[in-house]
PDB file of N, CA and C in Angstrom:
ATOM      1  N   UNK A   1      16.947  58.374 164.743  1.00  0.00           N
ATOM      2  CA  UNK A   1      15.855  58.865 163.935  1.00  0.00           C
ATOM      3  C   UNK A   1      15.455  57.826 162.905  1.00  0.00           C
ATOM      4  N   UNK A   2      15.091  56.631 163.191  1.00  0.00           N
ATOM      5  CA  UNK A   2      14.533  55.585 161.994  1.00  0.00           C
ATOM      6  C   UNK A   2      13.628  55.863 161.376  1.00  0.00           C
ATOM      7  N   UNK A   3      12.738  56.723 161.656  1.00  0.00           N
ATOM      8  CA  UNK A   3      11.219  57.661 161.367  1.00  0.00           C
ATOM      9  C   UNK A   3      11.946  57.882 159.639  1.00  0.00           C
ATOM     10  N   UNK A   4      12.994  58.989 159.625  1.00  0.00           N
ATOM     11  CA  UNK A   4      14.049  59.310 158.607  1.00  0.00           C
ATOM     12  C   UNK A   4      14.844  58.560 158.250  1.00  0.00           C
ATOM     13  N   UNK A   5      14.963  57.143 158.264  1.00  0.00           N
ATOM     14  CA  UNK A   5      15.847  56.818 157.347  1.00  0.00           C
ATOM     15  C   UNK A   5      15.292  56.223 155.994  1.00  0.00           C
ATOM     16  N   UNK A   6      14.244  56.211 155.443  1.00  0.00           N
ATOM     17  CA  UNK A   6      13.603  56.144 154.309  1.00  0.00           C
ATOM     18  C   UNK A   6      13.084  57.369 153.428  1.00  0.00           C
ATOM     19  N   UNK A   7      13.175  58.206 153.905  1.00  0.00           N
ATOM     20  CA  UNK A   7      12.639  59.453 153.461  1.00  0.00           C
ATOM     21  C   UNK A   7      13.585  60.905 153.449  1.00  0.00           C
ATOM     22  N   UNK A   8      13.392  61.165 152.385  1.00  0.00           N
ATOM     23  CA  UNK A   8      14.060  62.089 151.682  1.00  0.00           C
ATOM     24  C   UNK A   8      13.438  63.570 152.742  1.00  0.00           C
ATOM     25  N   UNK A   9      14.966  64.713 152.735  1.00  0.00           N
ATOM     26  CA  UNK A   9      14.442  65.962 153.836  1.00  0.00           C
ATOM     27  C   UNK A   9      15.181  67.089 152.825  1.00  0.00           C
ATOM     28  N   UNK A  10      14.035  67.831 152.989  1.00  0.00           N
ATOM     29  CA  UNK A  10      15.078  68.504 151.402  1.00  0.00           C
ATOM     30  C   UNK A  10      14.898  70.717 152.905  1.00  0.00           C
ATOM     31  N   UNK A  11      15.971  70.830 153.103  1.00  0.00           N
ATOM     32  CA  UNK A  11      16.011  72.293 153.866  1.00  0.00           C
ATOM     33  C   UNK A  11      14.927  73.436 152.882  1.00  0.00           C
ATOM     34  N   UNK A  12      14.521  74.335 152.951  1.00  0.00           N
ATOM     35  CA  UNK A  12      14.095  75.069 152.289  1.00  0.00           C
ATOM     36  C   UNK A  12      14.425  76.460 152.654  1.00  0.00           C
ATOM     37  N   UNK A  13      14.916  77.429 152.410  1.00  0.00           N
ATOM     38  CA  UNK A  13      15.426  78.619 153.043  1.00  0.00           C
ATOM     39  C   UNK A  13      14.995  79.704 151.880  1.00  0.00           C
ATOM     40  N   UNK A  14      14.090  80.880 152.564  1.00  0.00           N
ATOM     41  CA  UNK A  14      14.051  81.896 151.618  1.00  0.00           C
ATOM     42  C   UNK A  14      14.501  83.256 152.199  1.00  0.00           C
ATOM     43  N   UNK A  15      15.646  83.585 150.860  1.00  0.00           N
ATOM     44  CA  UNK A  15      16.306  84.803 151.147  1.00  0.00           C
ATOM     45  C   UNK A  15      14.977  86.415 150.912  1.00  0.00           C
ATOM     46  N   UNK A  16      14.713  86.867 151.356  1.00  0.00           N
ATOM     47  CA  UNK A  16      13.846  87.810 151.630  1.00  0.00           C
ATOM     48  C   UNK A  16      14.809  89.421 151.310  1.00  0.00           C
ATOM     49  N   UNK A  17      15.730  89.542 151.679  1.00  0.00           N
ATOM     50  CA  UNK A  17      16.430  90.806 151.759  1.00  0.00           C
ATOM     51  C   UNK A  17      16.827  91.407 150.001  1.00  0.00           C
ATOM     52  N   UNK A  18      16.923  92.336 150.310  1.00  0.00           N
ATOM     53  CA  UNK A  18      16.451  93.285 149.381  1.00  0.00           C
ATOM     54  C   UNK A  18      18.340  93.652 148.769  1.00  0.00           C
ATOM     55  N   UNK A  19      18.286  93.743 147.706  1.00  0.00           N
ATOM     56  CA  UNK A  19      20.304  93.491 147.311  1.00  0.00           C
ATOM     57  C   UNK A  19      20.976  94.533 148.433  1.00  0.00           C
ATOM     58  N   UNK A  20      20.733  95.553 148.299  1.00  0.00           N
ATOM     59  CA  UNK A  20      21.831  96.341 149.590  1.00  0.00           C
ATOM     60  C   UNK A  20      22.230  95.832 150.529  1.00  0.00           C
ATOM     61  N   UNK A  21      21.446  95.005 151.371  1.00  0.00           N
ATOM     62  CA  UNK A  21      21.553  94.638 152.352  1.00  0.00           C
ATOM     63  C   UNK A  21      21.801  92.652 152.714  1.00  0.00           C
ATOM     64  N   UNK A  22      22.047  92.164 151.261  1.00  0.00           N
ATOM     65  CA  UNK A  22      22.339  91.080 150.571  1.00  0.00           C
ATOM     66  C   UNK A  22      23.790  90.274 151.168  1.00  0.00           C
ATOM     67  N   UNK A  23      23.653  89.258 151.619  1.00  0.00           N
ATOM     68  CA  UNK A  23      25.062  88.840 152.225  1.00  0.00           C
ATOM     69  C   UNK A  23      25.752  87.754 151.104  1.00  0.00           C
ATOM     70  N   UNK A  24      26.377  88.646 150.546  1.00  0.00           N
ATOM     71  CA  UNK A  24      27.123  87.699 149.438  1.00  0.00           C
ATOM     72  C   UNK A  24      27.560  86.675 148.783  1.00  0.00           C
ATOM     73  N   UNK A  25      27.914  86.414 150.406  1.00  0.00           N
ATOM     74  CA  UNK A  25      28.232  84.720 150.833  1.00  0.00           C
ATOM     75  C   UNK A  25      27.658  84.006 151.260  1.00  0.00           C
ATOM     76  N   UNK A  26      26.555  83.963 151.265  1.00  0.00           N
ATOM     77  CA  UNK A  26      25.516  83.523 151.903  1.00  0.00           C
ATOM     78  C   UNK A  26      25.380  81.674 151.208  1.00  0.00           C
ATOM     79  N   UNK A  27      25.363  81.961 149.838  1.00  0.00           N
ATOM     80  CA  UNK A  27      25.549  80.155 148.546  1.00  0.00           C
ATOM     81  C   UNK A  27      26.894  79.410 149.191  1.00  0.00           C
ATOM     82  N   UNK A  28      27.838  80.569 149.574  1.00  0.00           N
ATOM     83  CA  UNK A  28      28.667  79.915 149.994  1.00  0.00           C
ATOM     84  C   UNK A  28      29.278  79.081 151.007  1.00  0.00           C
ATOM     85  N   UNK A  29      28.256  79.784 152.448  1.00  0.00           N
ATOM     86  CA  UNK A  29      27.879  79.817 153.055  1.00  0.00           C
ATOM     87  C   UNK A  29      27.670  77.912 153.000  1.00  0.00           C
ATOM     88  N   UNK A  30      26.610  78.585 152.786  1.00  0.00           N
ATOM     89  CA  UNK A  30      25.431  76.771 152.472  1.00  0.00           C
ATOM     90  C   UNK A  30      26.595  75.571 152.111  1.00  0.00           C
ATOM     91  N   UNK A  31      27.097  76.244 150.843  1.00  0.00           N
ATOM     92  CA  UNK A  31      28.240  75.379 150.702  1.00  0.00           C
ATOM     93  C   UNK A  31      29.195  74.386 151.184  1.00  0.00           C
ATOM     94  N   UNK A  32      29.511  75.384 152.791  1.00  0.00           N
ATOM     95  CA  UNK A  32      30.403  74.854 153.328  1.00  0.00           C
ATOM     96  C   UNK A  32      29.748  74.200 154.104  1.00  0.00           C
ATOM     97  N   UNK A  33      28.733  74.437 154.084  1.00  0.00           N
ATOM     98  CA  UNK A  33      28.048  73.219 155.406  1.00  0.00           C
ATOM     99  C   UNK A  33      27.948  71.968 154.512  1.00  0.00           C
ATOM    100  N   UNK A  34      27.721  71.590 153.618  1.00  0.00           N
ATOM    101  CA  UNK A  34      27.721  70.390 152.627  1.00  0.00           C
ATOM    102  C   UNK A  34      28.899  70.232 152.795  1.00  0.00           C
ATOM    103  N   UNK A  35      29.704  70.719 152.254  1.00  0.00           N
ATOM    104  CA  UNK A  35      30.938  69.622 151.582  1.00  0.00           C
ATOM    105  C   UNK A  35      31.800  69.983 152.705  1.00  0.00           C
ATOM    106  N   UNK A  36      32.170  71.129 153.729  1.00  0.00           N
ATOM    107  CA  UNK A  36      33.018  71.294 154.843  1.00  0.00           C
ATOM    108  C   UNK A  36      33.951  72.470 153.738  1.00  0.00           C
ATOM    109  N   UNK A  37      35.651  72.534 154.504  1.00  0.00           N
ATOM    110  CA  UNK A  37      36.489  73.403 153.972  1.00  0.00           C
ATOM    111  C   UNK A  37      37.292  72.843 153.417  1.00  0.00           C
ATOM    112  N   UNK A  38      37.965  73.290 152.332  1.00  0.00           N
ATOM    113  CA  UNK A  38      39.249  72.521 151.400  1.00  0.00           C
ATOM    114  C   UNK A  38      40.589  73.453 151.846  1.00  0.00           C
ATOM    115  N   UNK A  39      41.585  72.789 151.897  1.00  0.00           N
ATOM    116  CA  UNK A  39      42.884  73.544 152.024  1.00  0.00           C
ATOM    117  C   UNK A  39      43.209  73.213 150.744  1.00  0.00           C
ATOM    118  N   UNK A  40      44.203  74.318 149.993  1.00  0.00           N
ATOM    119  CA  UNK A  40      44.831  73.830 148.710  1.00  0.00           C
ATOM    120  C   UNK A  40      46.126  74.419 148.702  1.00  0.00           C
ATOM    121  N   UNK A  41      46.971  73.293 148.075  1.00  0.00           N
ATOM    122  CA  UNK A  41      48.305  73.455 147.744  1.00  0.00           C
ATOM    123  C   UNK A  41      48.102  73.856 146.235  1.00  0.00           C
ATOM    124  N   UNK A  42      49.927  74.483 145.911  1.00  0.00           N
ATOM    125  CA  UNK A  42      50.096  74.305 144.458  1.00  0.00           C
ATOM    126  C   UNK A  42      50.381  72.707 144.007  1.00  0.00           C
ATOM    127  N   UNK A  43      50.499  72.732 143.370  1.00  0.00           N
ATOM    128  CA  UNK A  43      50.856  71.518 142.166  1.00  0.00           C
ATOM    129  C   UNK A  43      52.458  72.052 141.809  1.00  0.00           C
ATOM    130  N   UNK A  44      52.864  71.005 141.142  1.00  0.00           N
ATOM    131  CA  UNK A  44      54.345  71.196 140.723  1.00  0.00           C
ATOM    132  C   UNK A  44      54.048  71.667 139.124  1.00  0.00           C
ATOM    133  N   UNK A  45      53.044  71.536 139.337  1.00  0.00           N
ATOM    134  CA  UNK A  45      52.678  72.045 137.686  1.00  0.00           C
ATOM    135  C   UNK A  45      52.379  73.684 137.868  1.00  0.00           C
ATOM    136  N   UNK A  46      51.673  73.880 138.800  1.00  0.00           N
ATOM    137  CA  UNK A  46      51.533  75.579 139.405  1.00  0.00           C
ATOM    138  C   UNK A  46      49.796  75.824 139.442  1.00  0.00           C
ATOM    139  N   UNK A  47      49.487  74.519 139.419  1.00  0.00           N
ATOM    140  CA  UNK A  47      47.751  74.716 139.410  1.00  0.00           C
ATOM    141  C   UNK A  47      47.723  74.632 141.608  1.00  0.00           C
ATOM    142  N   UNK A  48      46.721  74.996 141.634  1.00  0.00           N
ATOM    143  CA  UNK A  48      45.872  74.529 143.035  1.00  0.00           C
ATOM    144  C   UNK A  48      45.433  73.678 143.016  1.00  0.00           C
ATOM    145  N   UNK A  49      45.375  72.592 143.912  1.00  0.00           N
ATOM    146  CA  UNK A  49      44.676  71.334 143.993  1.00  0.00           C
ATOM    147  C   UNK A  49      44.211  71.333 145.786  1.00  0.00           C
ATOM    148  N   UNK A  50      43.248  70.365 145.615  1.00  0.00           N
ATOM    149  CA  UNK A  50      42.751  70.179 146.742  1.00  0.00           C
ATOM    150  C   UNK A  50      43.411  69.306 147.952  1.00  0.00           C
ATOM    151  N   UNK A  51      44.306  69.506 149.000  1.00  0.00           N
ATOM    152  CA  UNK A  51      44.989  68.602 150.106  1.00  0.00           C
ATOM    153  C   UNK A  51      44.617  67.774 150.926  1.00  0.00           C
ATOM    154  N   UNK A  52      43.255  68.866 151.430  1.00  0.00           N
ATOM    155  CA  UNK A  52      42.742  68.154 152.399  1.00  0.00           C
ATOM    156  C   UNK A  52      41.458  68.974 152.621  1.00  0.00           C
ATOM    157  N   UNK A  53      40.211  68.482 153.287  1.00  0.00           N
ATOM    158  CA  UNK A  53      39.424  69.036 153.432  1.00  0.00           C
ATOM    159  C   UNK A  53      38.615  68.489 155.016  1.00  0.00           C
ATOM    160  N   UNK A  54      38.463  69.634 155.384  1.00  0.00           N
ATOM    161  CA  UNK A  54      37.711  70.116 156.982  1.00  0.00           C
ATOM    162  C   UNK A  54      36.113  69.795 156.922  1.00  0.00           C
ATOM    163  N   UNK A  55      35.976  68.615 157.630  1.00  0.00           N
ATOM    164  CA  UNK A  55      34.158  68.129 157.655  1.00  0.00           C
ATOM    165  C   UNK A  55      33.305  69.321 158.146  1.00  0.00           C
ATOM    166  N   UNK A  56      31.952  69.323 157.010  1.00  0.00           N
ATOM    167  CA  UNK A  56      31.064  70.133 158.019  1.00  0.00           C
ATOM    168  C   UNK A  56      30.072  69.803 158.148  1.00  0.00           C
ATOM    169  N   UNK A  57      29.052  70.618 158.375  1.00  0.00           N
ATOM    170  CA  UNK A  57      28.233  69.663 159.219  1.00  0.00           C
ATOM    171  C   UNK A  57      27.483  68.830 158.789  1.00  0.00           C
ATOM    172  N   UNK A  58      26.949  68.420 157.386  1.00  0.00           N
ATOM    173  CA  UNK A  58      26.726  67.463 156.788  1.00  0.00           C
ATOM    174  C   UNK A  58      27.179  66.901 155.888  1.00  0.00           C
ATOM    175  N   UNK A  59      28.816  66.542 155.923  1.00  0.00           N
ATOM    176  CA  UNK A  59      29.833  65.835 155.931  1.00  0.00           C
ATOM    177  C   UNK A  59      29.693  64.714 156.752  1.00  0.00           C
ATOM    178  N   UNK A  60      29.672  64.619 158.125  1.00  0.00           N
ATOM    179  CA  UNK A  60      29.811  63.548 159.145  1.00  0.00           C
ATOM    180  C   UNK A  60      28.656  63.284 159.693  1.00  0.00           C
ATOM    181  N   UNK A  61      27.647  64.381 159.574  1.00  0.00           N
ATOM    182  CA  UNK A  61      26.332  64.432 160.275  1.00  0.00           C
ATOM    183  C   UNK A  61      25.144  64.877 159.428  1.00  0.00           C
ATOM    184  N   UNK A  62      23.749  64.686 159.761  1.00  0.00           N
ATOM    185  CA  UNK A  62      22.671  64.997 158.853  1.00  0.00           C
ATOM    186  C   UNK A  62      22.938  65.110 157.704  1.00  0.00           C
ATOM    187  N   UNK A  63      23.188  63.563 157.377  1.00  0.00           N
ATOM    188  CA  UNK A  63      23.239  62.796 156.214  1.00  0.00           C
ATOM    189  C   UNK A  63      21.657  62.689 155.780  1.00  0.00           C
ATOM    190  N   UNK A  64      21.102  63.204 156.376  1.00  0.00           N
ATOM    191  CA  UNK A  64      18.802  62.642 156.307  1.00  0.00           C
ATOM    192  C   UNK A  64      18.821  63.948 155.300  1.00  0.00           C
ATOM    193  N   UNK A  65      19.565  65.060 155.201  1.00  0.00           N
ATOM    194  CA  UNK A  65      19.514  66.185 154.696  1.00  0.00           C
ATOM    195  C   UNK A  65      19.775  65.792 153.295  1.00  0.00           C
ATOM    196  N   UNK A  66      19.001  65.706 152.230  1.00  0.00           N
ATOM    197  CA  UNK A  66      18.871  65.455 150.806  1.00  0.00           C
ATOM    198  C   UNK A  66      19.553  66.260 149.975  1.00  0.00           C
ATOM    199  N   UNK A  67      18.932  68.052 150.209  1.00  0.00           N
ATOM    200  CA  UNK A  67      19.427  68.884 149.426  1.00  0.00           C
ATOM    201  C   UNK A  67      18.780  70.012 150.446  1.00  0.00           C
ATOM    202  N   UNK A  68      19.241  71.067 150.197  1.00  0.00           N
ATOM    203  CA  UNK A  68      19.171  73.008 150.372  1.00  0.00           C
ATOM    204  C   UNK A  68      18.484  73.499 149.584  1.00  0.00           C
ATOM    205  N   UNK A  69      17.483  74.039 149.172  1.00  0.00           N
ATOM    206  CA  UNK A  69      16.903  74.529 148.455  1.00  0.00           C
ATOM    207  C   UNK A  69      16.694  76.458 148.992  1.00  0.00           C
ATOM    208  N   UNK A  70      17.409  76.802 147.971  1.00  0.00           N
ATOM    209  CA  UNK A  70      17.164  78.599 148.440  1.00  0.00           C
ATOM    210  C   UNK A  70      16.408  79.097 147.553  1.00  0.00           C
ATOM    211  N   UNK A  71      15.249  80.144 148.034  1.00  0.00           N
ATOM    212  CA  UNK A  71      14.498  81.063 147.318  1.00  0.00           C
ATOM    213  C   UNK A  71      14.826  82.121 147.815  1.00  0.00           C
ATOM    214  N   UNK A  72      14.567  82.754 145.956  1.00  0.00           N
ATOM    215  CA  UNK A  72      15.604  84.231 145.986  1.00  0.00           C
ATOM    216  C   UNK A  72      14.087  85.292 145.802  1.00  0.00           C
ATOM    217  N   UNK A  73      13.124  85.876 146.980  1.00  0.00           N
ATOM    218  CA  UNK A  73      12.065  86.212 146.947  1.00  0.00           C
ATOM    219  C   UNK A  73      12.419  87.696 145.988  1.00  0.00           C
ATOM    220  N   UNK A  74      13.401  87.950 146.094  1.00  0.00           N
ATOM    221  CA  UNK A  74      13.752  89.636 144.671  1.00  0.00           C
ATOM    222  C   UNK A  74      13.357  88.660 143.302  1.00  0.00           C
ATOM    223  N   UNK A  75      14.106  87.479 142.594  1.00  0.00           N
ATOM    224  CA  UNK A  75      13.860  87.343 141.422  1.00  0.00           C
ATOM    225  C   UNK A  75      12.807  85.749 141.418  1.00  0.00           C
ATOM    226  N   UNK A  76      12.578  85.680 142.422  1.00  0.00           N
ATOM    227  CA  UNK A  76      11.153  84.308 142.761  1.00  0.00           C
ATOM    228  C   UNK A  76      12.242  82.923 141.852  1.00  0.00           C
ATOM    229  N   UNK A  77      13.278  83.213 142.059  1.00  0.00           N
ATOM    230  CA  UNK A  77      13.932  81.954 141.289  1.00  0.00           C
ATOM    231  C   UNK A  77      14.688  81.240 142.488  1.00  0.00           C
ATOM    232  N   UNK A  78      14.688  79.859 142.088  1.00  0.00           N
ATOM    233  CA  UNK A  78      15.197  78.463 143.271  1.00  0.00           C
ATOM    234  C   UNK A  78      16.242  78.051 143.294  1.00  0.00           C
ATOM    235  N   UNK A  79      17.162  78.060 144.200  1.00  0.00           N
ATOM    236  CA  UNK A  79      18.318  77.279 143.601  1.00  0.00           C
ATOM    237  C   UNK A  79      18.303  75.987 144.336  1.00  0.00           C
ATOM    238  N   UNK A  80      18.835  74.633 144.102  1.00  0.00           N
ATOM    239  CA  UNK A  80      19.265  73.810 144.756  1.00  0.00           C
ATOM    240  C   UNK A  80      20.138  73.157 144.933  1.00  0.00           C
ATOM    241  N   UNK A  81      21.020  73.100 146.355  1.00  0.00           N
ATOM    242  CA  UNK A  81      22.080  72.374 146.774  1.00  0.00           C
ATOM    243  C   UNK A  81      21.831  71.015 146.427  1.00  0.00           C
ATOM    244  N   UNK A  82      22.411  69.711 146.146  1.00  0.00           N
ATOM    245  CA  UNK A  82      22.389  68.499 146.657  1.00  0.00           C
ATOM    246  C   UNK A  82      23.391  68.333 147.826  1.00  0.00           C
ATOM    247  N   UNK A  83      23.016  67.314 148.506  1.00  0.00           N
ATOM    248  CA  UNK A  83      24.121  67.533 149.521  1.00  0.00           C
ATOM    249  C   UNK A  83      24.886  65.982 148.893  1.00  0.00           C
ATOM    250  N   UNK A  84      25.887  66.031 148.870  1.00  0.00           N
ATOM    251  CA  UNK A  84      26.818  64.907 148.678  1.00  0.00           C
ATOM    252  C   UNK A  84      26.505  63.642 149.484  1.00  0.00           C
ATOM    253  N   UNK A  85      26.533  63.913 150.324  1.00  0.00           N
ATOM    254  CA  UNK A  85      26.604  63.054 151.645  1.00  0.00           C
ATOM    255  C   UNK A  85      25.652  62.689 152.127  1.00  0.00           C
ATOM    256  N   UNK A  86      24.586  62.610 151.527  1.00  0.00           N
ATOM    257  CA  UNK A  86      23.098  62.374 152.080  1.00  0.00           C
ATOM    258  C   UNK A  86      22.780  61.172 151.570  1.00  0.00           C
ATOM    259  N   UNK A  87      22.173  60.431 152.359  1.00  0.00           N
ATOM    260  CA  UNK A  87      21.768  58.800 152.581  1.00  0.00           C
ATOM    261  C   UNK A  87      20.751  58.477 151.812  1.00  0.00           C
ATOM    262  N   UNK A  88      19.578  59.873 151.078  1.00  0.00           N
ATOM    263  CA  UNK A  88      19.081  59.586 150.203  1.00  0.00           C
ATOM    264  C   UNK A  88      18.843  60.557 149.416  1.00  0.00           C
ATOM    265  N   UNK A  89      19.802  60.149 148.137  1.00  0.00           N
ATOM    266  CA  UNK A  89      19.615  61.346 146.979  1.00  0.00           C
ATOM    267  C   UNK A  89      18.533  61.740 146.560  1.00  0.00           C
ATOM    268  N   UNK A  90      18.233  63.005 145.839  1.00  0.00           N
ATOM    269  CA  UNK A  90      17.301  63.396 144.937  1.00  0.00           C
ATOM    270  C   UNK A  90      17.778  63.830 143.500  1.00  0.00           C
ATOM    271  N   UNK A  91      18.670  63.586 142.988  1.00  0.00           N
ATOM    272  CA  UNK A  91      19.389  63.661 141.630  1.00  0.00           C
ATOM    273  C   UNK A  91      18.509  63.216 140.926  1.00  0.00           C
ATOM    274  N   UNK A  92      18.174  63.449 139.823  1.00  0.00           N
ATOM    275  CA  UNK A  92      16.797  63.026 139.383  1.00  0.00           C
ATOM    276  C   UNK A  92      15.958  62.648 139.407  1.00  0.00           C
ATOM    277  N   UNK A  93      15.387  63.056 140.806  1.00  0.00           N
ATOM    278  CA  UNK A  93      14.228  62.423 141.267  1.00  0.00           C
ATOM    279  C   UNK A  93      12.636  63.594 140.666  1.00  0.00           C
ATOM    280  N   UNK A  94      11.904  62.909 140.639  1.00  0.00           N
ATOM    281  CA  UNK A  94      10.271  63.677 140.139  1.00  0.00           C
ATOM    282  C   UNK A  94      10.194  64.819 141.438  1.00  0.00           C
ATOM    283  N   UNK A  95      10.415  64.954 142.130  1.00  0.00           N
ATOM    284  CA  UNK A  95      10.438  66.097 143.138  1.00  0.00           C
ATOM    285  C   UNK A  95      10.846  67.206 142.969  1.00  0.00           C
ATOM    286  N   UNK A  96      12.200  67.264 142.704  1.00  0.00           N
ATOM    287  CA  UNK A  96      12.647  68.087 141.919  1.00  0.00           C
ATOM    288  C   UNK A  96      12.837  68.849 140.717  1.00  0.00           C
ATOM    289  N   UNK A  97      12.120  67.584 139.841  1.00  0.00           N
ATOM    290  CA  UNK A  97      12.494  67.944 138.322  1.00  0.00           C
ATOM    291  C   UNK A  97      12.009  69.453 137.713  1.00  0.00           C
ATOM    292  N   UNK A  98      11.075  70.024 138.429  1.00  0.00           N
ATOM    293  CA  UNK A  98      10.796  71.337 137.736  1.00  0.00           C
ATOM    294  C   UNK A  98      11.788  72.466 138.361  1.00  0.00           C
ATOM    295  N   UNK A  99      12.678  71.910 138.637  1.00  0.00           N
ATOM    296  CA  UNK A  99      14.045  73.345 139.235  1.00  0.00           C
ATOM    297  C   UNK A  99      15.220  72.857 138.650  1.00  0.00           C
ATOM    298  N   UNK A 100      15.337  74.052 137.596  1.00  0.00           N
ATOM    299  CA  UNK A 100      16.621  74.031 136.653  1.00  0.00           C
ATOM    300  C   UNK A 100      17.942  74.508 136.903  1.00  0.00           C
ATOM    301  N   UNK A 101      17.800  74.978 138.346  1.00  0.00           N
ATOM    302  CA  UNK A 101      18.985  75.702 138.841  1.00  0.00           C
ATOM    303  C   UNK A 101      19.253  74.640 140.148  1.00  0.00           C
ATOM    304  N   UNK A 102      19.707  73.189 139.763  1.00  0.00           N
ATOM    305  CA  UNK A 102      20.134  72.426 140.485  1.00  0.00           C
ATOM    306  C   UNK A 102      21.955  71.787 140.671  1.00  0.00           C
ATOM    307  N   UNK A 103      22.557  72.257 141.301  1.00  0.00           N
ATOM    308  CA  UNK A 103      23.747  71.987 141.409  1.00  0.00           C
ATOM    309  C   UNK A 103      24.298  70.951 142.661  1.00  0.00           C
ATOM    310  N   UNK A 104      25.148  70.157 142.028  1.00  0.00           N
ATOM    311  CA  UNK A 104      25.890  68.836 143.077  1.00  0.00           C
ATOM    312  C   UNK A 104      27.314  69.183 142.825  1.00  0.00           C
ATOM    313  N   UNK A 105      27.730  68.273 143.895  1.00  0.00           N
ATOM    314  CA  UNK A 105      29.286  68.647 144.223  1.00  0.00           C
ATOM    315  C   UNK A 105      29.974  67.269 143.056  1.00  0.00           C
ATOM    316  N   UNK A 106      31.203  67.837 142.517  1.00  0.00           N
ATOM    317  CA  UNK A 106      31.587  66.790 141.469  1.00  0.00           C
ATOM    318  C   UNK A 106      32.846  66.353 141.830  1.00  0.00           C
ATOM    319  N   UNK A 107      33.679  65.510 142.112  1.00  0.00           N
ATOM    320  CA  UNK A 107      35.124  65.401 142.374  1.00  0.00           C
ATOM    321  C   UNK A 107      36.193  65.760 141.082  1.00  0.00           C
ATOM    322  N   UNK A 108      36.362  66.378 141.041  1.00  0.00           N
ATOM    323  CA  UNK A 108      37.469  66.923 139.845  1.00  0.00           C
ATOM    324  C   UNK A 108      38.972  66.506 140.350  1.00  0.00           C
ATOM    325  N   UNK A 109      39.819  66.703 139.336  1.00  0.00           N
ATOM    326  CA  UNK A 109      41.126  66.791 139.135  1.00  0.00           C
ATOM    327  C   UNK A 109      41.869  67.548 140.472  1.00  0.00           C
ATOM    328  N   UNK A 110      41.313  68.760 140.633  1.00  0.00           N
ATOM    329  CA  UNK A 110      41.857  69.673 141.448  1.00  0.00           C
ATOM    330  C   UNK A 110      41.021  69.342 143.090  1.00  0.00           C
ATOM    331  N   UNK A 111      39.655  68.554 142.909  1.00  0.00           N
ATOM    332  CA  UNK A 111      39.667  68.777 144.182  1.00  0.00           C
ATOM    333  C   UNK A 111      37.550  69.155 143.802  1.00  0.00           C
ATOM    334  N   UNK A 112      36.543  68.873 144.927  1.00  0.00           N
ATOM    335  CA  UNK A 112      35.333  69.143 144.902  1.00  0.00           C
ATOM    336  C   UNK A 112      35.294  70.635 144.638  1.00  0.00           C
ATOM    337  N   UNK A 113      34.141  70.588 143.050  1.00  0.00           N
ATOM    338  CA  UNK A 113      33.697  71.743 142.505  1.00  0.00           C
ATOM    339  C   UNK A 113      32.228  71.556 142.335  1.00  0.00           C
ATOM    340  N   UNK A 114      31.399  72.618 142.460  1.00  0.00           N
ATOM    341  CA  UNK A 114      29.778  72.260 142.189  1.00  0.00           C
ATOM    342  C   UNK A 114      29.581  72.507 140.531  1.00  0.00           C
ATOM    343  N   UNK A 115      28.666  71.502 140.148  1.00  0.00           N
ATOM    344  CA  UNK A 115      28.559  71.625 138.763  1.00  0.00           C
ATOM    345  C   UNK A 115      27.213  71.662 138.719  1.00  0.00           C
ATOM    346  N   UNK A 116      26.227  72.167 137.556  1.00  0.00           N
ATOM    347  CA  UNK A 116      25.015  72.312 137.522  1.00  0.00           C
ATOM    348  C   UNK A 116      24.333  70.776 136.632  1.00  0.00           C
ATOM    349  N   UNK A 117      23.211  70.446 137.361  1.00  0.00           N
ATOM    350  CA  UNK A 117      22.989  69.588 137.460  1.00  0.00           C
ATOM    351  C   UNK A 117      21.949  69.322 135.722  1.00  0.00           C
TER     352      UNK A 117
END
């Protein structure tokens, strides 16, 4: 796909469903397709830390994928994934800048946590 390797692909997904019928996990969902799965041990200290973590699918692949962007059509508010692993960021880019509910994955102490951007 050389067409994409200069240009930023940002997903756009709008949640439509009404809370009853609301799948919970759905952020989380998204989640794991960015960063994949973490296994965690204790620590000798007694915290959880991160061991190892399971690629997903844009971990190893569709890296062209920038960020996730979900609309929540009940409260018309945006959220956005960055994807870690993407070949071309939008972290402060003018594209984005009017969505305040932007979160990236951060490497912490314990292991990848999303922090708001």
């Amino acid at each position: 796909m050389d067409w994409l390797d200069d240009k930023p692909c940002v997903i756009v997904l709008c949640d439509m469903r009404r809370f009853a019928v609301k799948d919970l996990l759905f952020i989380q969902n998204i989640q794991t397709i960015l960063l994949g799965v973490a296994e965690y041990a204790r620590s000798q200290e007694g915290e959880w830390v991160e061991v190892h973590r399971h690629p997903g699918m844009f971990t190893s692949r569709k890296k062209y994928v920038s960020a996730v962007a979900v609309v929540f059509a009940a409260t018309g508010k945006t959220m956005i994934l960055h994807n870690p692993n993407a070949s071309i960021s939008l972290l402060g880019s003018d594209l984005l800048s009017g969505f305040p509910s932007q979160y990236q994955a951060v490497e912490k102490s314990d292991g990848l946590r999303w922090q708001k951007v």
